[in-house]
C-alpha atoms as a PDB file:
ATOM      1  CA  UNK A   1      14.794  16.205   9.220  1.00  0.00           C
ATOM      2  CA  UNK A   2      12.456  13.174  10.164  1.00  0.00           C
ATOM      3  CA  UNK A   3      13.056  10.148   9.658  1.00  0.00           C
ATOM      4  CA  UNK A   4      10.454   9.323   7.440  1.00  0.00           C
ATOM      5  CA  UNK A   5      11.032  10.166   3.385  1.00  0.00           C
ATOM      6  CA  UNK A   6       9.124  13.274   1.986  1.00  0.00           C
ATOM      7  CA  UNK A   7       6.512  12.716  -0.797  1.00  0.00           C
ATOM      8  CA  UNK A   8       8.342  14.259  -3.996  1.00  0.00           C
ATOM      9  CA  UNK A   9       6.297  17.268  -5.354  1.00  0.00           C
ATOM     10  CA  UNK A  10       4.913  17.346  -8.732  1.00  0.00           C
ATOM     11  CA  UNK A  11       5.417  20.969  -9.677  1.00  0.00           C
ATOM     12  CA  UNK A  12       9.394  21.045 -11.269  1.00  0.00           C
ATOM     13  CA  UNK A  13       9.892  24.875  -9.042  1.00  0.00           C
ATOM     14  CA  UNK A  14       8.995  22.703  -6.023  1.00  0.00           C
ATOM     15  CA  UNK A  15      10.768  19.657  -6.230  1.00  0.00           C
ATOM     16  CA  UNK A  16      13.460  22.003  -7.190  1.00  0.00           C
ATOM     17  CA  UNK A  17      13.319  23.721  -4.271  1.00  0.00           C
ATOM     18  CA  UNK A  18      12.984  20.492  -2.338  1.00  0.00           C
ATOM     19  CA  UNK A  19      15.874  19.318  -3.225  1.00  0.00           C
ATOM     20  CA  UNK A  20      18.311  22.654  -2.842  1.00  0.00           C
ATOM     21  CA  UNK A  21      16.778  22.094   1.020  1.00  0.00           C
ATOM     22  CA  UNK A  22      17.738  18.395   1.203  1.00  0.00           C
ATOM     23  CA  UNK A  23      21.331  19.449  -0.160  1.00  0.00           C
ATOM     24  CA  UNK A  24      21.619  22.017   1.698  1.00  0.00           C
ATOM     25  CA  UNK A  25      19.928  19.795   5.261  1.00  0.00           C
ATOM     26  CA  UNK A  26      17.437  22.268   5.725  1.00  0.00           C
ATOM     27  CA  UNK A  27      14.172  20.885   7.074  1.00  0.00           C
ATOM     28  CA  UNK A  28      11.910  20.131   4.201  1.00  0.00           C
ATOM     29  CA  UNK A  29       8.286  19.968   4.792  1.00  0.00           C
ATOM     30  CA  UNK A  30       6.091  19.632   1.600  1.00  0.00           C
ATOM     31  CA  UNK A  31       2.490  20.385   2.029  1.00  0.00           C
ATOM     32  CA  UNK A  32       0.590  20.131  -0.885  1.00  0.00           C
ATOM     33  CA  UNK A  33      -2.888  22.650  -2.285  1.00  0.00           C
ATOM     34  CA  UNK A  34      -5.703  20.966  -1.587  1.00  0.00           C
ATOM     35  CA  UNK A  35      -7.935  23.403  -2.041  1.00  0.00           C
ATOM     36  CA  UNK A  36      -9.215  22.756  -5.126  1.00  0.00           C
ATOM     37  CA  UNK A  37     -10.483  19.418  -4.123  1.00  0.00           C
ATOM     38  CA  UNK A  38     -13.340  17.713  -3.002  1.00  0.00           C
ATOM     39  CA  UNK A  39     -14.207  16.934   0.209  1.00  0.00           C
ATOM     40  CA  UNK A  40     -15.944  13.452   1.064  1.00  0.00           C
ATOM     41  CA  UNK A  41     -15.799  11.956  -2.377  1.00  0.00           C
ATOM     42  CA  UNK A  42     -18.332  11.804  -4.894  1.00  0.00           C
ATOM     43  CA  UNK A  43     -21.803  10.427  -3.567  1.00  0.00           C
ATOM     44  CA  UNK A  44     -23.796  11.103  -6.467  1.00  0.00           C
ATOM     45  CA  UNK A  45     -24.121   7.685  -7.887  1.00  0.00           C
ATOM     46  CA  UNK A  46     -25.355   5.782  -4.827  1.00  0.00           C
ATOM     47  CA  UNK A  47     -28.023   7.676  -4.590  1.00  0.00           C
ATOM     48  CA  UNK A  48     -29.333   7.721  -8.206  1.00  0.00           C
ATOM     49  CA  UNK A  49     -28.834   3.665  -7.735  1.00  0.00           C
ATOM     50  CA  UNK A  50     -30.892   3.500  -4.145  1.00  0.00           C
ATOM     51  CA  UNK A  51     -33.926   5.706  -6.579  1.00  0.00           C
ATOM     52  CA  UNK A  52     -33.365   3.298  -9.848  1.00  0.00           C
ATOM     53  CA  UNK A  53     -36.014   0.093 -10.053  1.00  0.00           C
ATOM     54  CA  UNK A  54     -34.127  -3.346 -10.566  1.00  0.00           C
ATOM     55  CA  UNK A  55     -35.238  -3.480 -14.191  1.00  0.00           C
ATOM     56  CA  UNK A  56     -33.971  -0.303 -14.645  1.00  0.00           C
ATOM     57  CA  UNK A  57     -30.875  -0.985 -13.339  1.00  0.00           C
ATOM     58  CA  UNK A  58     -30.667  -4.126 -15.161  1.00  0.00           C
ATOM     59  CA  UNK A  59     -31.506  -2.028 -18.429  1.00  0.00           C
ATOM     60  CA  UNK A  60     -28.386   0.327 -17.846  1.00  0.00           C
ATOM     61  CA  UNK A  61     -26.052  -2.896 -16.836  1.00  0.00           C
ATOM     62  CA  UNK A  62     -26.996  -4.356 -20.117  1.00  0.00           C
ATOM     63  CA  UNK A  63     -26.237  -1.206 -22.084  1.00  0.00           C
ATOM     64  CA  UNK A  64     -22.760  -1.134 -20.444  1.00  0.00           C
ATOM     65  CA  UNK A  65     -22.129  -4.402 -21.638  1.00  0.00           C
ATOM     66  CA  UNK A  66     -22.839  -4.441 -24.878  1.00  0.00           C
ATOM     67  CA  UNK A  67     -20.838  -1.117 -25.123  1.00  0.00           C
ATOM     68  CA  UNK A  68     -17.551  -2.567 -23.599  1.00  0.00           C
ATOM     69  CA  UNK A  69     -18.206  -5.644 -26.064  1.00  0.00           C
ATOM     70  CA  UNK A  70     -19.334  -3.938 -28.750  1.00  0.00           C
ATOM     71  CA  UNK A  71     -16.711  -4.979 -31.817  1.00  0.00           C
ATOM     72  CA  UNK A  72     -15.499  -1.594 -33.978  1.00  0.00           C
END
């Protein structure tokens, strides 16, 4: 095993299984699915800033605000 600690798995079967292998000094090696992620982020929002006027971004700014503030 390397010397470095292995990230704990959030599936219960996993970390189970993780676990019989550290008891048991088996090499452990937890790679988790990615493959449902996305790649590079989300870059949706610069881009509907960089096409947005000042004023309109000021408009949306002050909407925010008053929303956060707003008392119930």
């Amino acid at each position: 095993m390397t010397n470095k600690k292995p990230k704990r798995p959030k599936d219960a079967n996993q970390l189970a299984h993780m676990i019989a292998a550290l008891a048991t000094s088996e090499d452990v090696e937890h790679n988790p699915d990615v493959s449902g992620q996305r790649k590079g982020g989300v870059k949706g929002s610069e881009k509907r800033a960089a096409s947005l006027t000042p004023k309109e971004r000021e408009e949306m700014a002050r909407l925010a605000a008053t929303a956060r503030w707003k008392k119930s």
